[in-house]
C-alpha atoms as a PDB file:
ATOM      1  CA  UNK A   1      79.804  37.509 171.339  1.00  0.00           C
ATOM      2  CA  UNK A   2      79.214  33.987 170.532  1.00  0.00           C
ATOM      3  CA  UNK A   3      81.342  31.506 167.986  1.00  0.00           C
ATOM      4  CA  UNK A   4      78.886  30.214 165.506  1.00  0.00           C
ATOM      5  CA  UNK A   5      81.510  28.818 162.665  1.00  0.00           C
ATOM      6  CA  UNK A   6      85.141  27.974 162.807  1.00  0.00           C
ATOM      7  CA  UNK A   7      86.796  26.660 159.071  1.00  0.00           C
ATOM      8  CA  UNK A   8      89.965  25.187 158.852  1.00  0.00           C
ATOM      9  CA  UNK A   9      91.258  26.928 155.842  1.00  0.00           C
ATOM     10  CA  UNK A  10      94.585  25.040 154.945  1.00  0.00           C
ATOM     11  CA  UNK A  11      96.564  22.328 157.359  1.00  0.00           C
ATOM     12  CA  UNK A  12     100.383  22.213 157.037  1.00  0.00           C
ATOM     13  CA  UNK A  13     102.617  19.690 157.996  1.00  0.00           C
ATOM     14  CA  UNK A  14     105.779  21.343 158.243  1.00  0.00           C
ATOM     15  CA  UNK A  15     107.565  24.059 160.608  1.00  0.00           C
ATOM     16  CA  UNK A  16     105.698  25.833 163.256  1.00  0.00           C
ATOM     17  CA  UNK A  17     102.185  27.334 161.503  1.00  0.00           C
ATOM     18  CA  UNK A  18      99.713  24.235 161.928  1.00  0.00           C
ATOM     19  CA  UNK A  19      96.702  25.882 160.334  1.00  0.00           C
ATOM     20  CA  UNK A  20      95.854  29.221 158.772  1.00  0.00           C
ATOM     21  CA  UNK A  21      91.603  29.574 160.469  1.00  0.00           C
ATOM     22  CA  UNK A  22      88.749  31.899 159.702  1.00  0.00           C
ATOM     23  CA  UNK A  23      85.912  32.611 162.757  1.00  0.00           C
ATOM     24  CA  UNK A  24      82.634  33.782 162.586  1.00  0.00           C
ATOM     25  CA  UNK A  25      81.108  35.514 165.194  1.00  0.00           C
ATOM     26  CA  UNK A  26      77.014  35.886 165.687  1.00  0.00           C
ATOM     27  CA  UNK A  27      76.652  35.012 162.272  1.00  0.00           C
ATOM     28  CA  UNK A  28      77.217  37.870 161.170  1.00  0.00           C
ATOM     29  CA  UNK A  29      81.919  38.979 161.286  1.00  0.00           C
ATOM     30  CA  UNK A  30      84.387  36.667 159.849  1.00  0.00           C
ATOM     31  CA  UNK A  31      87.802  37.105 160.859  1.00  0.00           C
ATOM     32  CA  UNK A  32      90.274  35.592 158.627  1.00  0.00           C
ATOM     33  CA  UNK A  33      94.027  34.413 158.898  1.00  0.00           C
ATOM     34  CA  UNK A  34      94.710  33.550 162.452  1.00  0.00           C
ATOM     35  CA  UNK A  35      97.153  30.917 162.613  1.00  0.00           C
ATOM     36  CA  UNK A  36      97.319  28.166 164.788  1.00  0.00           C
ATOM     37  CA  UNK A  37     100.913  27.365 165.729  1.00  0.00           C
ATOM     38  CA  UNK A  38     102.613  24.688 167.761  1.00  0.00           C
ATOM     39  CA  UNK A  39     105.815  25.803 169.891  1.00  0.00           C
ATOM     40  CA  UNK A  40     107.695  24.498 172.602  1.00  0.00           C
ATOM     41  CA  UNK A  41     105.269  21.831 172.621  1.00  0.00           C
ATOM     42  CA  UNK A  42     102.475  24.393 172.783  1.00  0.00           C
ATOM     43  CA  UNK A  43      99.356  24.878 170.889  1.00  0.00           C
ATOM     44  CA  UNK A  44      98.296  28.792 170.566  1.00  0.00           C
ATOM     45  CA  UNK A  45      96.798  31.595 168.015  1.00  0.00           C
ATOM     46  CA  UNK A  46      98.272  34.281 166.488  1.00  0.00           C
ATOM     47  CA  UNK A  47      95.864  36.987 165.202  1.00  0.00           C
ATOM     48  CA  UNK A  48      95.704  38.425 161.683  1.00  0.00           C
ATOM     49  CA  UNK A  49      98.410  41.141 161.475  1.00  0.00           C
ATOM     50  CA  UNK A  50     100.226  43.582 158.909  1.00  0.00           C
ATOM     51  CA  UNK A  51     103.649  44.467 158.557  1.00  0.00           C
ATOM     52  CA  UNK A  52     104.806  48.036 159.508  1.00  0.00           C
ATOM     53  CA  UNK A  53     107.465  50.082 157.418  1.00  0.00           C
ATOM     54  CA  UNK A  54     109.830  49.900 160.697  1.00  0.00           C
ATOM     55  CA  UNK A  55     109.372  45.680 159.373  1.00  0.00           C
ATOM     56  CA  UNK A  56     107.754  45.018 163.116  1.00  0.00           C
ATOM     57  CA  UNK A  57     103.759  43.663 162.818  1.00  0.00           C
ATOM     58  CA  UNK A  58     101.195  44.873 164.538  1.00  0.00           C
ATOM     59  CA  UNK A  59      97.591  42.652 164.936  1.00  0.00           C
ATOM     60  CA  UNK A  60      94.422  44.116 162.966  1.00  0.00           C
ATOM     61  CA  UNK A  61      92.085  42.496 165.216  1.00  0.00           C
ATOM     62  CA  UNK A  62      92.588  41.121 168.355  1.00  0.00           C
ATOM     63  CA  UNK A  63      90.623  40.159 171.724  1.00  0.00           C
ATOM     64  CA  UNK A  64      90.159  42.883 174.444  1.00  0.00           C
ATOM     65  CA  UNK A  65      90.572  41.099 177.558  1.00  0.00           C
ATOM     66  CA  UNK A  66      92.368  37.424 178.407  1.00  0.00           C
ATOM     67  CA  UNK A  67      88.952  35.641 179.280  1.00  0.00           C
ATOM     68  CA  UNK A  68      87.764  36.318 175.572  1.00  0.00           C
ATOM     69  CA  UNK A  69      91.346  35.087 174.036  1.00  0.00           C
ATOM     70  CA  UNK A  70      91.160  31.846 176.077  1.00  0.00           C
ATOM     71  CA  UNK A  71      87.984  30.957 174.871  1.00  0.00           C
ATOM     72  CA  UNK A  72      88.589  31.986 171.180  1.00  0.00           C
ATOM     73  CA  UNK A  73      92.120  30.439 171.303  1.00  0.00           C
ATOM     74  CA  UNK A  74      90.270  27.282 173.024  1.00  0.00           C
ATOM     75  CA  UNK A  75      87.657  26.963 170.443  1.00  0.00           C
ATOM     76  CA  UNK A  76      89.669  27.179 167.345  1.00  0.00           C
ATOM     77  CA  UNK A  77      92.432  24.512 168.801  1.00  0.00           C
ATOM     78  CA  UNK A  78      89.679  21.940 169.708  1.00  0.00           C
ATOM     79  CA  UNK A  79      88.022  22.859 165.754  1.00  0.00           C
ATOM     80  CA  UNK A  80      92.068  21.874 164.602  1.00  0.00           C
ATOM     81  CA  UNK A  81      92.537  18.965 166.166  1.00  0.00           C
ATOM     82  CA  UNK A  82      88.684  18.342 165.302  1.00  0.00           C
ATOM     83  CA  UNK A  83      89.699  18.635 161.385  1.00  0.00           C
ATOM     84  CA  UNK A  84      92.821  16.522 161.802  1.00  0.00           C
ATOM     85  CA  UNK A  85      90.716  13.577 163.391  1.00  0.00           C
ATOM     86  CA  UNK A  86      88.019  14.299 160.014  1.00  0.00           C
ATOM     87  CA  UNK A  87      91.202  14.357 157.669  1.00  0.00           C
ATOM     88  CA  UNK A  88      92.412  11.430 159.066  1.00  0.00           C
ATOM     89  CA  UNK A  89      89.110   9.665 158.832  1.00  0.00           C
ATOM     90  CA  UNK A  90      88.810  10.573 154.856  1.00  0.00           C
ATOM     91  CA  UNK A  91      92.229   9.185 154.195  1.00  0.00           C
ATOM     92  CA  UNK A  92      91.770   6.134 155.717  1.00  0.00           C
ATOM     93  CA  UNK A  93      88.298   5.974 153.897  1.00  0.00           C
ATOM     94  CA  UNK A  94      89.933   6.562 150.718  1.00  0.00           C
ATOM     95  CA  UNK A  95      92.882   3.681 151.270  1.00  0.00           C
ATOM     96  CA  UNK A  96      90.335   1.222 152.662  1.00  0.00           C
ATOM     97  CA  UNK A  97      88.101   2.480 148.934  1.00  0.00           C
ATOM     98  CA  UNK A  98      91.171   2.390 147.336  1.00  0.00           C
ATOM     99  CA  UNK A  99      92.681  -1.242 148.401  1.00  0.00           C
ATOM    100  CA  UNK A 100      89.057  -3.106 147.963  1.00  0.00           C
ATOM    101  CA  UNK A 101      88.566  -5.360 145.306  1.00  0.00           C
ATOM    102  CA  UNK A 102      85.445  -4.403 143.052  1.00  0.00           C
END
């Protein structure tokens, strides 16, 4: 199963939750709502899960086997840190647009 898209849906700058993601896979599943999160100085996913009626949460989808979960946790992180550089980029853009004399 190969990666082919990885969107940052929203960034946020407070508490643990970095980034809410969605991943395609061989063009052809999306999986949406894994959350990148940033603990004990620690970057990691969490899948997409629901809540059960005993209140605990159990994962929709998930990876099978570690090998898989490394490289899908790997992949999204580096696309995070990937959209923070871009966001970066367009602010500065915008105050350098902003602060020039027309």
């Amino acid at each position: 199963m190969v990666i082919t898209d990885i969107k940052i849906r929203k960034f946020f700058n407070d508490g643990p939750m970095k980034a809410v993601v969605s991943v395609t896979f061989d063009g052809a599943l999306a999986v949406h709502d894994i959350k990148v999160i940033n603990a004990r100085d620690k970057y990691f996913i969490v899948m997409p899960s629901r809540k059960n009626p005993d209140g605990t949460y159990r994962d929709i989808v998930h990876p099978i086997n570690s090998e898989f979960r490394a490289e899908l946790e790997g992949a999204v992180i580096k696309a995070y840190f990937d959209g923070l550089e871009e966001a970066k980029f367009a602010e500065n853009e915008k105050e350098n647009f902003d602060t020039a004399e027309v």
